[in-house]
C-alpha atoms as a PDB file:
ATOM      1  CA  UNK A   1     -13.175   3.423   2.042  1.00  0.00           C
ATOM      2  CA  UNK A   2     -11.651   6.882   2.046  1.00  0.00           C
ATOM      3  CA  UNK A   3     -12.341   9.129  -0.321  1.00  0.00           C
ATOM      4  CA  UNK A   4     -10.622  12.251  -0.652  1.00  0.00           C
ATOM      5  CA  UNK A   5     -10.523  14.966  -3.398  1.00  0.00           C
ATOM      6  CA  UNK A   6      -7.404  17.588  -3.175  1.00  0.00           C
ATOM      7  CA  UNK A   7      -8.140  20.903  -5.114  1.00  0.00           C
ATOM      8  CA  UNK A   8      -7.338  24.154  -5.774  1.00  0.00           C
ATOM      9  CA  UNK A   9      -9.279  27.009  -7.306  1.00  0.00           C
ATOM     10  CA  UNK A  10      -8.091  30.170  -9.344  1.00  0.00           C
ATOM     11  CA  UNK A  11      -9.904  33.079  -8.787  1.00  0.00           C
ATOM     12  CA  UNK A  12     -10.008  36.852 -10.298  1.00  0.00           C
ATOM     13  CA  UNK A  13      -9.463  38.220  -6.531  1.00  0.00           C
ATOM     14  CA  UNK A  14     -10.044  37.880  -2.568  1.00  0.00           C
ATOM     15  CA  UNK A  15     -13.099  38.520  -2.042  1.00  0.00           C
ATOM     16  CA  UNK A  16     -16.576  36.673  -4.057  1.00  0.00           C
ATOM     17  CA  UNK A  17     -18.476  39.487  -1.918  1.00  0.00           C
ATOM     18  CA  UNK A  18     -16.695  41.848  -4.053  1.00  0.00           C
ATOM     19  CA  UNK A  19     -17.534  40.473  -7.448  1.00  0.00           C
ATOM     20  CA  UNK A  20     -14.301  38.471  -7.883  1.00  0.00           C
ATOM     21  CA  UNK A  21     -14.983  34.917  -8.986  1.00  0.00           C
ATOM     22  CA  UNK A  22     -13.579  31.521  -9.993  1.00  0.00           C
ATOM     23  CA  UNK A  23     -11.705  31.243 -12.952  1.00  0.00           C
ATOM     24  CA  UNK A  24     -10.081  27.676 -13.089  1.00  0.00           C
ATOM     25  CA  UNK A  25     -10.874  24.326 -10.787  1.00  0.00           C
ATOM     26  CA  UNK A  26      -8.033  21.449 -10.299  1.00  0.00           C
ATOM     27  CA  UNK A  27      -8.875  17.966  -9.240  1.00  0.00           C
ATOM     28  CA  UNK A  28      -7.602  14.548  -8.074  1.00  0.00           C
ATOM     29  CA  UNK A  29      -9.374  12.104  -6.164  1.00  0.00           C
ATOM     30  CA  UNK A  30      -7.432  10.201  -3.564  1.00  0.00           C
ATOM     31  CA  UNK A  31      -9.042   6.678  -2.204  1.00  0.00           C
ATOM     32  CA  UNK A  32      -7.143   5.671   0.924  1.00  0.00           C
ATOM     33  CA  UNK A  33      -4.940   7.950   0.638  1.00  0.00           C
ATOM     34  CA  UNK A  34      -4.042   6.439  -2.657  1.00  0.00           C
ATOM     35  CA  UNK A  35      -4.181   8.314  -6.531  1.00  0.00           C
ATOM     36  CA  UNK A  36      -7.184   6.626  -8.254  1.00  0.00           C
ATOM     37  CA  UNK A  37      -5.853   8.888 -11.776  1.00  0.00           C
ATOM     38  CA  UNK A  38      -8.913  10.400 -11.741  1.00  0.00           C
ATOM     39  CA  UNK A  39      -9.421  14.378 -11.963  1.00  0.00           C
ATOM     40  CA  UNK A  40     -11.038  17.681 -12.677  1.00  0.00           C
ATOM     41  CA  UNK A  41      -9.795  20.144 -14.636  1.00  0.00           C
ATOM     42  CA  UNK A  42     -12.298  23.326 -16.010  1.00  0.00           C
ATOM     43  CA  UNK A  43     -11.165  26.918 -17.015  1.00  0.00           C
ATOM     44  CA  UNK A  44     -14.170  29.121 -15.952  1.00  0.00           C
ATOM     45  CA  UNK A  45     -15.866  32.591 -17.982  1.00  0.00           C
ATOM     46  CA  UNK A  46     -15.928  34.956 -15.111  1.00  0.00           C
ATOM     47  CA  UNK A  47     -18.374  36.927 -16.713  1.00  0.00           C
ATOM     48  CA  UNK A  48     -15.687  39.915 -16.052  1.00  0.00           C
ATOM     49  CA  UNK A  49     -12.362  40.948 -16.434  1.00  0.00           C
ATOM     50  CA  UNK A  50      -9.205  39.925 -15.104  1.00  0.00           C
ATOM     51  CA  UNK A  51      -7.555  42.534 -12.931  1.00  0.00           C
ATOM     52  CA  UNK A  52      -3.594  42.379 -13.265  1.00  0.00           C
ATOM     53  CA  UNK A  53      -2.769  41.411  -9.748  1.00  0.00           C
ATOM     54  CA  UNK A  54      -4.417  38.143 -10.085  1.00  0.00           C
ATOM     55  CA  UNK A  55      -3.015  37.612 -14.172  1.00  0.00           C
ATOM     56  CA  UNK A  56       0.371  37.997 -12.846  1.00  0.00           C
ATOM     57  CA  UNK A  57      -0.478  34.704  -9.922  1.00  0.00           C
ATOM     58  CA  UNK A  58      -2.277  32.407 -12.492  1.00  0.00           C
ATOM     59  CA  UNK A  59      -1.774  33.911 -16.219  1.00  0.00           C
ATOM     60  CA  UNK A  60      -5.049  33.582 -17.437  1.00  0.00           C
ATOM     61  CA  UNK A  61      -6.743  36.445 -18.953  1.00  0.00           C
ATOM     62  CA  UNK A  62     -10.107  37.109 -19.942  1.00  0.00           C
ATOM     63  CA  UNK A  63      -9.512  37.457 -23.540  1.00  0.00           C
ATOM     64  CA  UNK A  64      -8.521  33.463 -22.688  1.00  0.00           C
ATOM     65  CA  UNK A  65     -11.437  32.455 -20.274  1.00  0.00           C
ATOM     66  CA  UNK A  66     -14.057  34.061 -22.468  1.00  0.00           C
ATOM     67  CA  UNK A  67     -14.655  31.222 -24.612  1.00  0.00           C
ATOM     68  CA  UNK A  68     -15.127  28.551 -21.773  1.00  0.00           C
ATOM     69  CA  UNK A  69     -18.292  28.011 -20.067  1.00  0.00           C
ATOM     70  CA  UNK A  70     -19.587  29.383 -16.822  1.00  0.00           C
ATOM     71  CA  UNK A  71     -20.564  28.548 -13.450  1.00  0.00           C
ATOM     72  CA  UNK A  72     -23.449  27.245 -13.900  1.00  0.00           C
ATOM     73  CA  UNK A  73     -22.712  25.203 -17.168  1.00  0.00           C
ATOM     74  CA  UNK A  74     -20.245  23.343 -15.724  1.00  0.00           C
ATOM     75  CA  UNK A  75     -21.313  22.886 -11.516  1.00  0.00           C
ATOM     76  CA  UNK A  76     -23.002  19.863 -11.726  1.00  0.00           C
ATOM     77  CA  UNK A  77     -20.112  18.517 -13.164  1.00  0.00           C
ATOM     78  CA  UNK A  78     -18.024  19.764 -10.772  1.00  0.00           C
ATOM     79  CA  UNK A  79     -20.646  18.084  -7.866  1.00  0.00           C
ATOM     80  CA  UNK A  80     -20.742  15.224  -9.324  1.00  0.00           C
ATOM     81  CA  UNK A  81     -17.149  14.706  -8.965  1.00  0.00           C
ATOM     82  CA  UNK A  82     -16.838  15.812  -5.488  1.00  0.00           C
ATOM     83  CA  UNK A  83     -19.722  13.175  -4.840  1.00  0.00           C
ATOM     84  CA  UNK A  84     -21.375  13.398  -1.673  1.00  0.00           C
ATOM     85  CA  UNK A  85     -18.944  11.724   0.705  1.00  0.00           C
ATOM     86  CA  UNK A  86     -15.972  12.837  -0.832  1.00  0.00           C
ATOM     87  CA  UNK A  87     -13.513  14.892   1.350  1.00  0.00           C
ATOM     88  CA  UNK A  88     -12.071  18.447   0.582  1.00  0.00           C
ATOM     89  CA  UNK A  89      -8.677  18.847   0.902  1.00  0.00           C
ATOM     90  CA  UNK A  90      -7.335  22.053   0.070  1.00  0.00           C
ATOM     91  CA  UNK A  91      -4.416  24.331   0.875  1.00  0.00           C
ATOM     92  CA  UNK A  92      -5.938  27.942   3.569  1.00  0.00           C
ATOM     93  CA  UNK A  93      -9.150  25.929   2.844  1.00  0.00           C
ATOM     94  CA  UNK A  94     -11.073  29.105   3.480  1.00  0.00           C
ATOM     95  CA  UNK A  95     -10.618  30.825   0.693  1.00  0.00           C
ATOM     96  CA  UNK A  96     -11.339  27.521  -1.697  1.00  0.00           C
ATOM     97  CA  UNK A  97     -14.194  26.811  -0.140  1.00  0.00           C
ATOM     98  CA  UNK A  98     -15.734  30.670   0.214  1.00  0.00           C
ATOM     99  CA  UNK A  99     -14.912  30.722  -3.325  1.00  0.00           C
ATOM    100  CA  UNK A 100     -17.199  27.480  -4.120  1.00  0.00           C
ATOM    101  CA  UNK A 101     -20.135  27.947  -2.023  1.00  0.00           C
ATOM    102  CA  UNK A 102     -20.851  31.175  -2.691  1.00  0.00           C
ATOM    103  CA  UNK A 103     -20.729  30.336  -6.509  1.00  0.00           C
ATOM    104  CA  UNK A 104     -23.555  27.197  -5.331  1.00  0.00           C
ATOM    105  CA  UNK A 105     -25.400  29.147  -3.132  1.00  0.00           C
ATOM    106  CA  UNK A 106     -26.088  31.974  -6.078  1.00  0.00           C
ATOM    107  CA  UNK A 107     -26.952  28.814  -8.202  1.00  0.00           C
ATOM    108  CA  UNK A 108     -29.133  26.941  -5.057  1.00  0.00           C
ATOM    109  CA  UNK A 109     -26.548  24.433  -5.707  1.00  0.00           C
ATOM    110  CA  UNK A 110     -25.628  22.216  -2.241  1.00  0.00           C
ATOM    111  CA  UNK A 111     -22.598  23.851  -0.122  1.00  0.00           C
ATOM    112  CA  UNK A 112     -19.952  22.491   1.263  1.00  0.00           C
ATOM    113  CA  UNK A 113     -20.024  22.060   4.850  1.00  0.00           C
ATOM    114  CA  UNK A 114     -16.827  22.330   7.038  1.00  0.00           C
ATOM    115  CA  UNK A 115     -16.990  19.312   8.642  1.00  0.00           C
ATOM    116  CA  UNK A 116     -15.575  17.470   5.607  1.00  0.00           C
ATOM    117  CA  UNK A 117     -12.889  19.979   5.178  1.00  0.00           C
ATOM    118  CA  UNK A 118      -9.110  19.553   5.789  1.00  0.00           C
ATOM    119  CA  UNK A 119      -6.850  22.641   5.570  1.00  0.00           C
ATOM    120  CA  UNK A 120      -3.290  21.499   4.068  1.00  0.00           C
ATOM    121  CA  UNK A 121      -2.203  24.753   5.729  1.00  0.00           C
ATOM    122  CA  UNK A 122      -3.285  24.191   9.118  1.00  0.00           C
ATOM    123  CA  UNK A 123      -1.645  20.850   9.475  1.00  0.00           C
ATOM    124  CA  UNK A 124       1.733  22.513   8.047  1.00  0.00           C
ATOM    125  CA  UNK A 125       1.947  25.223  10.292  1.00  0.00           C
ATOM    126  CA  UNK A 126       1.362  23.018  13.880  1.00  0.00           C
ATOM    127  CA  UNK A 127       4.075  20.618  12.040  1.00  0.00           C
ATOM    128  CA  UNK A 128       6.601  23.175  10.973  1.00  0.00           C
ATOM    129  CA  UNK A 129       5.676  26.524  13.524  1.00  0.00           C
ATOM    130  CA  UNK A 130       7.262  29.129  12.629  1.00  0.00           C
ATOM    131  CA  UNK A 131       8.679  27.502   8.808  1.00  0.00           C
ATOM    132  CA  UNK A 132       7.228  29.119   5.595  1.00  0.00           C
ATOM    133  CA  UNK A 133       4.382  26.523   4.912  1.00  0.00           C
ATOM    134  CA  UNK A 134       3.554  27.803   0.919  1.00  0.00           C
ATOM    135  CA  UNK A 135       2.826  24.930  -1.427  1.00  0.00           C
ATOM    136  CA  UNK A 136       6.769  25.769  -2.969  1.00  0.00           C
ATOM    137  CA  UNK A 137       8.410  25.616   0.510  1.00  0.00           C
ATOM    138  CA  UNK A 138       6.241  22.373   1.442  1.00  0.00           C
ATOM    139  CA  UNK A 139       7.604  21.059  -1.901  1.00  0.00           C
ATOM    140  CA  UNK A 140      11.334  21.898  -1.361  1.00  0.00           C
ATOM    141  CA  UNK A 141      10.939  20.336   2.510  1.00  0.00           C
ATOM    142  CA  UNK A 142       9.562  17.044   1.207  1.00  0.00           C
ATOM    143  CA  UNK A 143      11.845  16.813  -2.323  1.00  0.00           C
ATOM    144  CA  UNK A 144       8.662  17.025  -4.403  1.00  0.00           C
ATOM    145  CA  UNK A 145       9.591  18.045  -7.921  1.00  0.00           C
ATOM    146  CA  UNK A 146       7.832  21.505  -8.557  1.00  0.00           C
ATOM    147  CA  UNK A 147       9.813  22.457 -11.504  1.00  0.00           C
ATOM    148  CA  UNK A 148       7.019  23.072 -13.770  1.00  0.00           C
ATOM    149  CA  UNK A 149       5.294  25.680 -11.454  1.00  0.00           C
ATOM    150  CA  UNK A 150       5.767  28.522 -13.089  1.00  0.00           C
ATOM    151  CA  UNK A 151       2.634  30.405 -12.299  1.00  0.00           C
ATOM    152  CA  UNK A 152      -0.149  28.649 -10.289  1.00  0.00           C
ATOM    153  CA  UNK A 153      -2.242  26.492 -12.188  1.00  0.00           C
ATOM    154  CA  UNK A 154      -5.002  24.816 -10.501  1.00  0.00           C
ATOM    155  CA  UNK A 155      -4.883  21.371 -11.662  1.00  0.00           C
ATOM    156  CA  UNK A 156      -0.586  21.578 -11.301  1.00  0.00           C
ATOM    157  CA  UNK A 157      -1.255  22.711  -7.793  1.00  0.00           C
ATOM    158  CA  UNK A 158      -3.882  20.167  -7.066  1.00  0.00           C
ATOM    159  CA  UNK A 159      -1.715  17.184  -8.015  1.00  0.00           C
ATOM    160  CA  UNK A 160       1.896  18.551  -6.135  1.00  0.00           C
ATOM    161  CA  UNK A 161      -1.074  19.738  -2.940  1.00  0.00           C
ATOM    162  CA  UNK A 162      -1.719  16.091  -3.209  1.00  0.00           C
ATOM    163  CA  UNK A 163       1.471  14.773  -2.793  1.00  0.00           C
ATOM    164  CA  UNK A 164       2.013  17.383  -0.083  1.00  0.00           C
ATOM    165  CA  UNK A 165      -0.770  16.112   1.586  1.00  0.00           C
ATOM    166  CA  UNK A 166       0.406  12.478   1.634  1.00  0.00           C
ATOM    167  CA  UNK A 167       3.851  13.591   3.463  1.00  0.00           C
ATOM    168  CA  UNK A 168       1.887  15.979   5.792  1.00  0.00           C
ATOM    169  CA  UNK A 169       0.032  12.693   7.134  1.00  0.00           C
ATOM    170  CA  UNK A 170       2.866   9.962   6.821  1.00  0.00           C
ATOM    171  CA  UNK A 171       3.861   9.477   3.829  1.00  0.00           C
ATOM    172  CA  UNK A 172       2.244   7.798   0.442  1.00  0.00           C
ATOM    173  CA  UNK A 173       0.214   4.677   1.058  1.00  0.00           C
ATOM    174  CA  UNK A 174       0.362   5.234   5.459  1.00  0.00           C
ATOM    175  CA  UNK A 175      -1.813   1.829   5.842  1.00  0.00           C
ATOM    176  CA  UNK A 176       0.236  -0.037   3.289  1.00  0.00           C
ATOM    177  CA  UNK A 177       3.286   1.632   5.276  1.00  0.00           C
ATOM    178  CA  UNK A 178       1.856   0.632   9.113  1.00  0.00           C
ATOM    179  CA  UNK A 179       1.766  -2.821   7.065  1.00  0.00           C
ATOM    180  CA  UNK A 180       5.302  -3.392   6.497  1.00  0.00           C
ATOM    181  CA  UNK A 181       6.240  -1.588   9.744  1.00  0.00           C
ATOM    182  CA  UNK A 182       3.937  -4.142  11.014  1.00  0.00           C
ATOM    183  CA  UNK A 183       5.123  -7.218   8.940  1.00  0.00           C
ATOM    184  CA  UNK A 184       8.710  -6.095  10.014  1.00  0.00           C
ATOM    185  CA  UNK A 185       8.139  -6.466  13.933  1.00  0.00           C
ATOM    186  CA  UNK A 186       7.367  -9.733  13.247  1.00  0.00           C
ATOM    187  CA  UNK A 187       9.614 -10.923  11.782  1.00  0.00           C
ATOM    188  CA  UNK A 188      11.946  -9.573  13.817  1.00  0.00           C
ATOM    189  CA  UNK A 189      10.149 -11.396  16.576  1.00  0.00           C
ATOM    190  CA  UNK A 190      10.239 -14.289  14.185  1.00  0.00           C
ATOM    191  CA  UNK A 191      14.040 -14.246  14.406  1.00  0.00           C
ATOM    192  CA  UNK A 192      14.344 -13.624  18.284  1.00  0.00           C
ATOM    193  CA  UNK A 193      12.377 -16.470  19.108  1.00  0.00           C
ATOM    194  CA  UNK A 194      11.947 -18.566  16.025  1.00  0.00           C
ATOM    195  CA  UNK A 195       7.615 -18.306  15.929  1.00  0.00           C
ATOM    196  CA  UNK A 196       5.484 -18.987  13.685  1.00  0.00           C
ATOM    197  CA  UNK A 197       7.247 -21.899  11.753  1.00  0.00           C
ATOM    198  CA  UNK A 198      10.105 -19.750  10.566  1.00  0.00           C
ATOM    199  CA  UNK A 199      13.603 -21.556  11.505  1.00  0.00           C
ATOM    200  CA  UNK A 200      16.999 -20.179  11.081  1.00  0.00           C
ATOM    201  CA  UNK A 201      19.661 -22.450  11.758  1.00  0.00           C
ATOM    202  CA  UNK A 202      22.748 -21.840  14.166  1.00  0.00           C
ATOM    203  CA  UNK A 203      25.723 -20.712  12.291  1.00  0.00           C
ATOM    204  CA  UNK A 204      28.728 -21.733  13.436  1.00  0.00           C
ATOM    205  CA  UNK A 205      32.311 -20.716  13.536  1.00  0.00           C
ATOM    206  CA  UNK A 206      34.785 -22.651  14.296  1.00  0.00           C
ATOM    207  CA  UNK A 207      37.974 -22.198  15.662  1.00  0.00           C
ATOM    208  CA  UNK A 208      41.537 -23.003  15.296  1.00  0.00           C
ATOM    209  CA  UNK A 209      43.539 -25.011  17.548  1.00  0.00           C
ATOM    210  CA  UNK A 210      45.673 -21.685  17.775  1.00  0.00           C
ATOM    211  CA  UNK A 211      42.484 -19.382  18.396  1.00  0.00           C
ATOM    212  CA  UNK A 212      41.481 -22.571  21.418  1.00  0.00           C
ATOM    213  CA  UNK A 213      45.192 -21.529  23.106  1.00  0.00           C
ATOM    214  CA  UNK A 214      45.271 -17.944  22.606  1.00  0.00           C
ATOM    215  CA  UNK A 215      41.694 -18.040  24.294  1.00  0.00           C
ATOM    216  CA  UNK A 216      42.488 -20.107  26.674  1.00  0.00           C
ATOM    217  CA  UNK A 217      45.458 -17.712  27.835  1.00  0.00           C
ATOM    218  CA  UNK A 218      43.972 -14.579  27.741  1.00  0.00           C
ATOM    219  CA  UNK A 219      41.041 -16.413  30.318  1.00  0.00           C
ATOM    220  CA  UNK A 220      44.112 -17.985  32.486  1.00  0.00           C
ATOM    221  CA  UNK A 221      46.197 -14.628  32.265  1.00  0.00           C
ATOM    222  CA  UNK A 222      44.587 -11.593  31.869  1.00  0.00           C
ATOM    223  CA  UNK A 223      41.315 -12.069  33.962  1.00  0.00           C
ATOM    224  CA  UNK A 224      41.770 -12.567  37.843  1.00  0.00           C
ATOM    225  CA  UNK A 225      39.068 -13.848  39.734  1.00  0.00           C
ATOM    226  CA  UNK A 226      36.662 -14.845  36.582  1.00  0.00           C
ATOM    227  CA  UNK A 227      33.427 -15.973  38.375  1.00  0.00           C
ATOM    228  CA  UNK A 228      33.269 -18.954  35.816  1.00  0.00           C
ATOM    229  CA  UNK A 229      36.502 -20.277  36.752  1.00  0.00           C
ATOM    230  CA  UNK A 230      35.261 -20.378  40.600  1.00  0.00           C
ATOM    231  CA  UNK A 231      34.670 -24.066  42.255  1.00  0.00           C
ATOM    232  CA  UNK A 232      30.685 -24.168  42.828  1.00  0.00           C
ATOM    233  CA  UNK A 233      30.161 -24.281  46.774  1.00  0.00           C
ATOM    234  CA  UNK A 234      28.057 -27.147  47.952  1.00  0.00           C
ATOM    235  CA  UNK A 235      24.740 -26.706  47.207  1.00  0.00           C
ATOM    236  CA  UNK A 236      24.949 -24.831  44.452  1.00  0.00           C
ATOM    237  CA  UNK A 237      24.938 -25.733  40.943  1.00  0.00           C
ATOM    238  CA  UNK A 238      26.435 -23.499  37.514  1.00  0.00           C
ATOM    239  CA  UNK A 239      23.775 -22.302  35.399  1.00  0.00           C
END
């Protein structure tokens, strides 16, 4: 079993060495590449204000945040649903993950290490060099409705990531999909050579007595030399 969590994090800056910190964590766990329904969704108290830069990305003030709990009420929640063999998915990974472990690490919470990391970004830029590769453009490229996307919301951007995610590596359900790709050679072998118990009867089409003579003229007429027409030379016999 695969289990994958996609995420996103909102945050009052750039930099957690600066004194910027989380402010919202989005959630959904993915099982074999499939949506289990489960999630995470927590607004965070930064313990400090909002500067307007990062308002004007996510819309969340502190005025807002103030009443929700921080950190470290609500981390061992937050590792509990990551579990310990989930994978991170996230999109530039780096600044997710900075974010998170340097909020644990202040707590002597676990870390995350990068081995069970994958970058949504990464894979879009070797797939699409040179394309914008933001979650928006990644939604327009794959038809994924991001009409409610005002202003990023973690939990909003988690779930469209997700679905991002499944198109970066094949498409929803890949296994399910190699299935039927699977099922469909096959058959199709099936059909060639009539295996595996599956018979399809000869269809046929008869012809006319008109259709017989028409044929039978164009053969006489209109090809010269036809090697089916030839006498067989002794010896030999018409295959």
């Amino acid at each position: 079993m695969v289990r994958e969590i996609v995420f996103d994090t909102e945050t009052t800056g750039f930099d957690a060495d600066k004194g910027d910190r989380l402010v919202e964590i989005g959630a959904v766990e993915l099982v074999n590449h499939m949506p289990t329904g489960k999630t995470y969704h927590q607004y965070i108290n930064p313990q400090r204000e909002v500067p307007e830069d990062a308002f004007k990305v996510h819309g969340l003030s502190y005025d807002f945040l103030k009443d929700f709990p921080t950190f470290d009420q609500i981390v061992d929640d937050w590792l509990n649903f990551v579990g310990d063999d989930g994978i991170l998915v996230a999109h530039n990974a780096k600044f997710d993950i900075t974010f998170c472990n340097f909020e644990q690490k202040a707590l002597n919470k676990p870390e995350f290490s990068w081995d069970r990391v994958i970058d949504t970004l990464e894979i879009a830029r070797n797939m699409f060099p040179g394309s914008r590769v933001n979650l928006d453009a990644l939604c327009k490229r794959f038809n994924i409705d991001n009409s409610n996307r005002t202003k990023h919301g973690a939990l909003l951007d988690a779930e469209l990531l997700a679905e991002v995610y499944l198109q970066l590596i094949g498409g929803q359900e890949p296994a399910m999909m190699f299935d039927e790709k699977k099922k469909a050679s096959n058959l199709a072998s099936v059909v060639q050579f009539g295996s595996e118990g599956i018979v399809r009867e000869a269809r046929h089409f008869p012809l006319s007595e008109e259709e017989i003579k028409l044929h039978n003229e164009f053969l006489q007429n209109k090809i010269k030399g036809a090697i089916w027409l030839a006498e067989p030379e002794s010896g030999e016999k018409n295959v």
